[in-house]
N, C-alpha and C. Protein backbone atom coordinates (compact mmCIF):
# COMPACT_ATOMS: atom_id res chain seq x y z
N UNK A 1 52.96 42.36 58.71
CA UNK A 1 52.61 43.18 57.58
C UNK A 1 51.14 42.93 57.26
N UNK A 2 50.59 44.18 57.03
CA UNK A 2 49.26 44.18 56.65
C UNK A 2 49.01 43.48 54.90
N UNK A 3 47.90 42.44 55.08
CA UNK A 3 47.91 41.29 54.02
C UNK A 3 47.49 42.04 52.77
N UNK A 4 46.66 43.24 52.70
CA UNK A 4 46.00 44.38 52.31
C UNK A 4 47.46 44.70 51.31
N UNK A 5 48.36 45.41 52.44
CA UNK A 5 49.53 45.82 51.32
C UNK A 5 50.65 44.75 50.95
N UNK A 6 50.46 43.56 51.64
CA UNK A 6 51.45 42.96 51.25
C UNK A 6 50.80 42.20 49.25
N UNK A 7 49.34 42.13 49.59
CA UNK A 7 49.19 42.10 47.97
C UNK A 7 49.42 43.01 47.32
N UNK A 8 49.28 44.80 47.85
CA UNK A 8 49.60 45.43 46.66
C UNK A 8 51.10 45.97 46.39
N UNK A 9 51.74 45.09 47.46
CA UNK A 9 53.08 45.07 47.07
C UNK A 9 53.67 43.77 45.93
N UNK A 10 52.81 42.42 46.17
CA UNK A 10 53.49 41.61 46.01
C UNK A 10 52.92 41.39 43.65
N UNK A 11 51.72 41.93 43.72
CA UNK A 11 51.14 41.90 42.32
C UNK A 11 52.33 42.84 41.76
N UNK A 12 52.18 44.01 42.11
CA UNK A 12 52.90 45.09 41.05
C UNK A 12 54.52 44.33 41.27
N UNK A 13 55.14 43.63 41.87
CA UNK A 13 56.09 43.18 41.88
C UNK A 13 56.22 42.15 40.80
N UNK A 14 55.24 41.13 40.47
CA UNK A 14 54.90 40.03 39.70
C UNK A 14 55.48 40.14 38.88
N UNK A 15 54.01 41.61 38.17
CA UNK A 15 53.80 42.16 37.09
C UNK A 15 54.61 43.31 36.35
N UNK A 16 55.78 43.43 37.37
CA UNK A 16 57.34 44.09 36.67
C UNK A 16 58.07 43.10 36.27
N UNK A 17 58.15 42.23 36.81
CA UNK A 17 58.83 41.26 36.30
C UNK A 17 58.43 40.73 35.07
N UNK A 18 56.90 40.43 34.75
CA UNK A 18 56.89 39.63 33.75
C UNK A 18 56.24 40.38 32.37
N UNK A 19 56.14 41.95 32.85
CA UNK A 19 56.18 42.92 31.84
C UNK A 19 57.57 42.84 31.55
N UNK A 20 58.66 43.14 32.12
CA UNK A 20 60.28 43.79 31.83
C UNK A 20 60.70 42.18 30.84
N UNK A 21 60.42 41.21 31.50
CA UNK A 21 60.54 39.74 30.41
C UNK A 21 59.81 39.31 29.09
N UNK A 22 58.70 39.98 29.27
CA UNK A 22 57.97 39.52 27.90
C UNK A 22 58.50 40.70 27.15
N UNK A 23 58.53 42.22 27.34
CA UNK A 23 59.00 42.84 27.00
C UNK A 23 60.36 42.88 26.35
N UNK A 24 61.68 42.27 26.94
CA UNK A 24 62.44 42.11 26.86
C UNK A 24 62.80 41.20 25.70
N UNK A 25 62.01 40.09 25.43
CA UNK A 25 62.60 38.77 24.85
C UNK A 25 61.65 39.62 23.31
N UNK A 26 60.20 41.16 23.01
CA UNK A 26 60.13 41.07 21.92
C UNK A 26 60.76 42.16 21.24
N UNK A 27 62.08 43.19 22.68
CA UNK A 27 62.86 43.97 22.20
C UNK A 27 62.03 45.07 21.87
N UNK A 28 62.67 46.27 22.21
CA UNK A 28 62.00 47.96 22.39
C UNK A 28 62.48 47.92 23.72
N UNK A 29 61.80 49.59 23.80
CA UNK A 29 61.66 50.01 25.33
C UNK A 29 60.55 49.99 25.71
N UNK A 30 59.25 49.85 25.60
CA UNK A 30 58.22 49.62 25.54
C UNK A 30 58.37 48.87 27.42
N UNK A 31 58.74 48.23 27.63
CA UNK A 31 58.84 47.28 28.83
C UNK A 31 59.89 48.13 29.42
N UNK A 32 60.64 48.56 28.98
CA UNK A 32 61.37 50.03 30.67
C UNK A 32 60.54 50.70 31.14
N UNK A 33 59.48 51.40 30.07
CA UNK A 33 58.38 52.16 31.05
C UNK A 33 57.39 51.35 31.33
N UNK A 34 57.10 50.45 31.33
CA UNK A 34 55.96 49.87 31.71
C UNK A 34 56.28 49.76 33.16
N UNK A 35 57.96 48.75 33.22
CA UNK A 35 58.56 48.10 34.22
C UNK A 35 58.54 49.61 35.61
N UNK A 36 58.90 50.86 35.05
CA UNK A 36 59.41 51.91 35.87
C UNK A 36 57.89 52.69 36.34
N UNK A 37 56.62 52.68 35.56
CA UNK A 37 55.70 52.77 36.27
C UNK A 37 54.97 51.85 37.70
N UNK A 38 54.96 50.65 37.31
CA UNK A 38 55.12 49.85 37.93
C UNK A 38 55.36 50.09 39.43
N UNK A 39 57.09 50.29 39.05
CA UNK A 39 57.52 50.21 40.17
C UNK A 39 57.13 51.76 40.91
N UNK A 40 56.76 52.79 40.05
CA UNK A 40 56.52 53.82 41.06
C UNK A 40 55.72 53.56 41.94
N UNK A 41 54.75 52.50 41.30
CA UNK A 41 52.87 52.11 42.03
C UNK A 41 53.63 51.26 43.59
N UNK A 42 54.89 50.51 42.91
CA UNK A 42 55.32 49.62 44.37
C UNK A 42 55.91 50.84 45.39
N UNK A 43 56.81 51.51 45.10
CA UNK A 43 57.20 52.47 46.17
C UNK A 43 56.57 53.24 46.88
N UNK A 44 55.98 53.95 45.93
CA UNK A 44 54.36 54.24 46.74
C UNK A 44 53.26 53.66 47.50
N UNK A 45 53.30 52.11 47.19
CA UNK A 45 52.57 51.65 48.15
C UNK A 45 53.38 51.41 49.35
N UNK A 46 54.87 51.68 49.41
CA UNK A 46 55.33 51.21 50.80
C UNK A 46 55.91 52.49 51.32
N UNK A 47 56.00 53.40 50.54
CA UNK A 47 55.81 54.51 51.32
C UNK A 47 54.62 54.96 52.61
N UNK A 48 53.44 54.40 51.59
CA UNK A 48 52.41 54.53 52.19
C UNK A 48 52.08 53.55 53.35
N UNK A 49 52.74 52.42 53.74
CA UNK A 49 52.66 51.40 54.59
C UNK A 49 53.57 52.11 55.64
N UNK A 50 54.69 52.55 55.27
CA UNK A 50 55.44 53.32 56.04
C UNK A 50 55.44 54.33 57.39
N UNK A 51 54.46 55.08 56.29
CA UNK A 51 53.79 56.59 57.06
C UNK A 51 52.28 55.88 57.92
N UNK A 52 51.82 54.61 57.66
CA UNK A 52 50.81 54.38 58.28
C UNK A 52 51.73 53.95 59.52
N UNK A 53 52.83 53.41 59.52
CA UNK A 53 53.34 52.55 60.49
C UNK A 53 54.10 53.33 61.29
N UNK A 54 54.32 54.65 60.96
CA UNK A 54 55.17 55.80 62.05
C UNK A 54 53.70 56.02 62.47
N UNK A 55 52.78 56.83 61.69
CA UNK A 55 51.43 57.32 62.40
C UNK A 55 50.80 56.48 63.76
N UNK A 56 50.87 55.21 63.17
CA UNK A 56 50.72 54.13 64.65
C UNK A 56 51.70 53.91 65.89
N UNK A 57 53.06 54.27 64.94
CA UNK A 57 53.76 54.32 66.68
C UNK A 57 53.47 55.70 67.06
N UNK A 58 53.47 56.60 66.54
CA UNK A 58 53.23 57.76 67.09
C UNK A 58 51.75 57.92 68.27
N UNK A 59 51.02 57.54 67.68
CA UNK A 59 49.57 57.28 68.25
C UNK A 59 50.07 56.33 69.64
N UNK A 60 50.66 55.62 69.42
CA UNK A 60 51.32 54.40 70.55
C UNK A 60 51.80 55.23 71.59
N UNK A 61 52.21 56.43 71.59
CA UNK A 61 53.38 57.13 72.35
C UNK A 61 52.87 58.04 73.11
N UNK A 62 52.17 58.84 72.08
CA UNK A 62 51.01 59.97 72.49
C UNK A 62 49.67 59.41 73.98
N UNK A 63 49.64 58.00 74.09
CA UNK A 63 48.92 57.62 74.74
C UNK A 63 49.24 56.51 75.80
N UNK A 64 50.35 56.76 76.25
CA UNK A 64 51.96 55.57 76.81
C UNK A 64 50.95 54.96 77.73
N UNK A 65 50.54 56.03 79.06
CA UNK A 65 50.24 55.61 79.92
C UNK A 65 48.98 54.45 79.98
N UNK A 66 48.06 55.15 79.47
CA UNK A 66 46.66 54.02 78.92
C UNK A 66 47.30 52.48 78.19
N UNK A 67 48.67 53.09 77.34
CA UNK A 67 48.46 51.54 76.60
C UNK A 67 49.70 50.51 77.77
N UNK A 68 50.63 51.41 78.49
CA UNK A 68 51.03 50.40 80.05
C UNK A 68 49.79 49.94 80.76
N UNK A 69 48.92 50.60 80.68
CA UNK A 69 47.87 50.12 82.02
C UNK A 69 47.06 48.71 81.06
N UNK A 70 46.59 49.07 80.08
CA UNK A 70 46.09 47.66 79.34
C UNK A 70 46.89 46.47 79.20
N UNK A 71 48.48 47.01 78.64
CA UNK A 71 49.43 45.61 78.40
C UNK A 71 49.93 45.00 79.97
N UNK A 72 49.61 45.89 81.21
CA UNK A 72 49.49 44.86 82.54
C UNK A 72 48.34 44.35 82.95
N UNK A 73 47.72 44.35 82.17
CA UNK A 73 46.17 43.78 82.22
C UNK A 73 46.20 42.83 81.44
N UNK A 74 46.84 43.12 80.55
CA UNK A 74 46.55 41.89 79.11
C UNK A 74 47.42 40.67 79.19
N UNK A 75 48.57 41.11 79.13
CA UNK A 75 49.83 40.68 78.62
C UNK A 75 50.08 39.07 79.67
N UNK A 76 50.38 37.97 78.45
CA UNK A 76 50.75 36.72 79.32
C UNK A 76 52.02 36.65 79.79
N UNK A 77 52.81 36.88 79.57
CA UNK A 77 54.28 36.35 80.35
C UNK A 77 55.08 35.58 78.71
N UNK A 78 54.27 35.15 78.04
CA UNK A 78 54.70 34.54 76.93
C UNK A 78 54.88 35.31 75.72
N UNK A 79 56.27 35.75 75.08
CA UNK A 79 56.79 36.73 74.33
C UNK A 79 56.14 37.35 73.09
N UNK A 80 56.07 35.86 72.71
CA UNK A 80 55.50 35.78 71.07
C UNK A 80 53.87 36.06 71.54
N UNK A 81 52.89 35.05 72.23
CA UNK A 81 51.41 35.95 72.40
C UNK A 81 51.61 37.56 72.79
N UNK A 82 52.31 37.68 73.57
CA UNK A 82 52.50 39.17 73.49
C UNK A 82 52.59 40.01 72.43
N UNK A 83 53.49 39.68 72.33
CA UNK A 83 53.88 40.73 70.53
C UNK A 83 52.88 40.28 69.55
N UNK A 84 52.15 39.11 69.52
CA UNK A 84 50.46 39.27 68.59
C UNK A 84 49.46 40.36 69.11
N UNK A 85 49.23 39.82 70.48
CA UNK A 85 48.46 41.16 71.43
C UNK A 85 48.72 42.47 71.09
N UNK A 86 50.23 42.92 71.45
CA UNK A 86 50.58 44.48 70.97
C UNK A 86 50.14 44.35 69.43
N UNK A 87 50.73 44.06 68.94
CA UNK A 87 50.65 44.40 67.41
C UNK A 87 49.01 44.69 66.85
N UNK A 88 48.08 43.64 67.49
CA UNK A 88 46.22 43.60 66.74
C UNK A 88 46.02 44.62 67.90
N UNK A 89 46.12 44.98 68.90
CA UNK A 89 45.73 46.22 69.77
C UNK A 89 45.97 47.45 69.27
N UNK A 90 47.52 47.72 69.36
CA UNK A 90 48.01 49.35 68.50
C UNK A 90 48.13 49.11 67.62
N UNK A 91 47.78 48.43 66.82
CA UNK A 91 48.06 48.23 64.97
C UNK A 91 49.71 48.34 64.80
N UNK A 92 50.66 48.17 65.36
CA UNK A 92 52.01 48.13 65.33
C UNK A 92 52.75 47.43 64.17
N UNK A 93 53.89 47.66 63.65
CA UNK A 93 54.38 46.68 62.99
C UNK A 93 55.55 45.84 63.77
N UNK A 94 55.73 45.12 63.29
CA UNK A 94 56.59 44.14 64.54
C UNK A 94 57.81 44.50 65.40
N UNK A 95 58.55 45.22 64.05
CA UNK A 95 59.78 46.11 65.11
C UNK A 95 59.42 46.92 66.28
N UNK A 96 58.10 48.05 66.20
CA UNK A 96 57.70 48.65 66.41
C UNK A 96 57.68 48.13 68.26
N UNK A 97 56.52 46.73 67.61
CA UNK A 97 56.14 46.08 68.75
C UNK A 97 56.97 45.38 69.92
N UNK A 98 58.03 45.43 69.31
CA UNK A 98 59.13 44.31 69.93
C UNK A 98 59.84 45.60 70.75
N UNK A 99 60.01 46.51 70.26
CA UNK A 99 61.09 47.95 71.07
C UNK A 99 60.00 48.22 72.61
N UNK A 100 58.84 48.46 71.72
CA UNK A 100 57.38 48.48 72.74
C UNK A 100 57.40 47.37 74.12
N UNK A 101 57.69 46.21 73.85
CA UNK A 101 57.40 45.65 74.59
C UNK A 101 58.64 45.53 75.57
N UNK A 102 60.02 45.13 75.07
CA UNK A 102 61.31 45.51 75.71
C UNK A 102 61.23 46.97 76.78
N UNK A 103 60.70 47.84 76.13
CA UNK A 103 60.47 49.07 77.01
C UNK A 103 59.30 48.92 78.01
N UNK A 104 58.62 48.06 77.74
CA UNK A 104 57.45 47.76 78.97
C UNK A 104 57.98 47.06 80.23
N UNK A 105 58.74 46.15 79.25
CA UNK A 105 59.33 45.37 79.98
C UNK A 105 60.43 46.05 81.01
N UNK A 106 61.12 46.87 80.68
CA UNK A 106 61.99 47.59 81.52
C UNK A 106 61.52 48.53 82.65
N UNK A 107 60.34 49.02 82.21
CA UNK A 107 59.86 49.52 83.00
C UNK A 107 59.24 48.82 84.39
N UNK A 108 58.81 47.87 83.88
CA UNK A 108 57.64 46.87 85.04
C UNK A 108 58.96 46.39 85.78
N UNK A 109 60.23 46.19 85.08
CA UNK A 109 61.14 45.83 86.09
C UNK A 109 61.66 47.02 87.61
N UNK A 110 61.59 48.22 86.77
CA UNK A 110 62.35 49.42 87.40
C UNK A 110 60.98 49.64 89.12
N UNK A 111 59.98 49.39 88.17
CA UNK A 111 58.57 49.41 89.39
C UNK A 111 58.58 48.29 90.20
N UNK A 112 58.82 47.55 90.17
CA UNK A 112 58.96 46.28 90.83
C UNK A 112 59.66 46.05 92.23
N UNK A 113 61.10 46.59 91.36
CA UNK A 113 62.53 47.20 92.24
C UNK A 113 62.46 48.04 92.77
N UNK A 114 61.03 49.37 92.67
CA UNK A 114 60.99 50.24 93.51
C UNK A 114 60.19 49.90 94.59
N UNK A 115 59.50 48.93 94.53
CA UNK A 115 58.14 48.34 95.32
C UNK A 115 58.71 47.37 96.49
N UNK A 116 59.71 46.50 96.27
CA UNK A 116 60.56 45.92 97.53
C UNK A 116 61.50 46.59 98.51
């Protein structure tokens, strides 16, 4: 997760909480809407993390062949450096990266098996 949205997920999260509590303990509603704006600002920001994170696999897909020819260039043999590699290369998010790489992986097998 990008550190960018994981703060502007993790403040407006705080700051529902300790609006809806201070609110709470001096009684009104005053702190439901505070709490429910709030949270629109959080959904929206992960909406928006969302649509960045389809836009990047999409971009990932649109360009298969170029990004196979780099990750057999790049790629160590070792799972986890891998999936750092994919992920700071295509900007991926980790699921993203992990389906990505399983499918690379299947492939380099299927070529392999065609090559003996």
């Amino acid at each position: 997760m990008n550190k960018k949205f994981l703060m502007m997920k993790a403040v407006p999260a705080a700051a529902s909480c300790l609006l809806l509590f201070a609110f709470y303990l001096k009684g009104g509603n005053d702190g439901l809407y505070y709490f429910l704006i709030v949270s629109a600002i959080f959904f929206a920001v992960d909406r928006l993390e969302e649509y960045g994170n389809r836009k990047a696999v999409a971009s990932f897909h649109a360009r298969k062949e170029a990004a196979y020819l780099w990750m057999g260039q790049n790629l160590t043999g070792n799972r986890i450096a891998d999936l750092k590699l994919i992920r700071k290369q295509f900007g991926l998010p980790l699921a993203a990266a992990i389906e990505v790489l399983d499918e690379y992986r299947k492939t380099e097998g299927r070529q392999s098996g065609k090559a003996v």
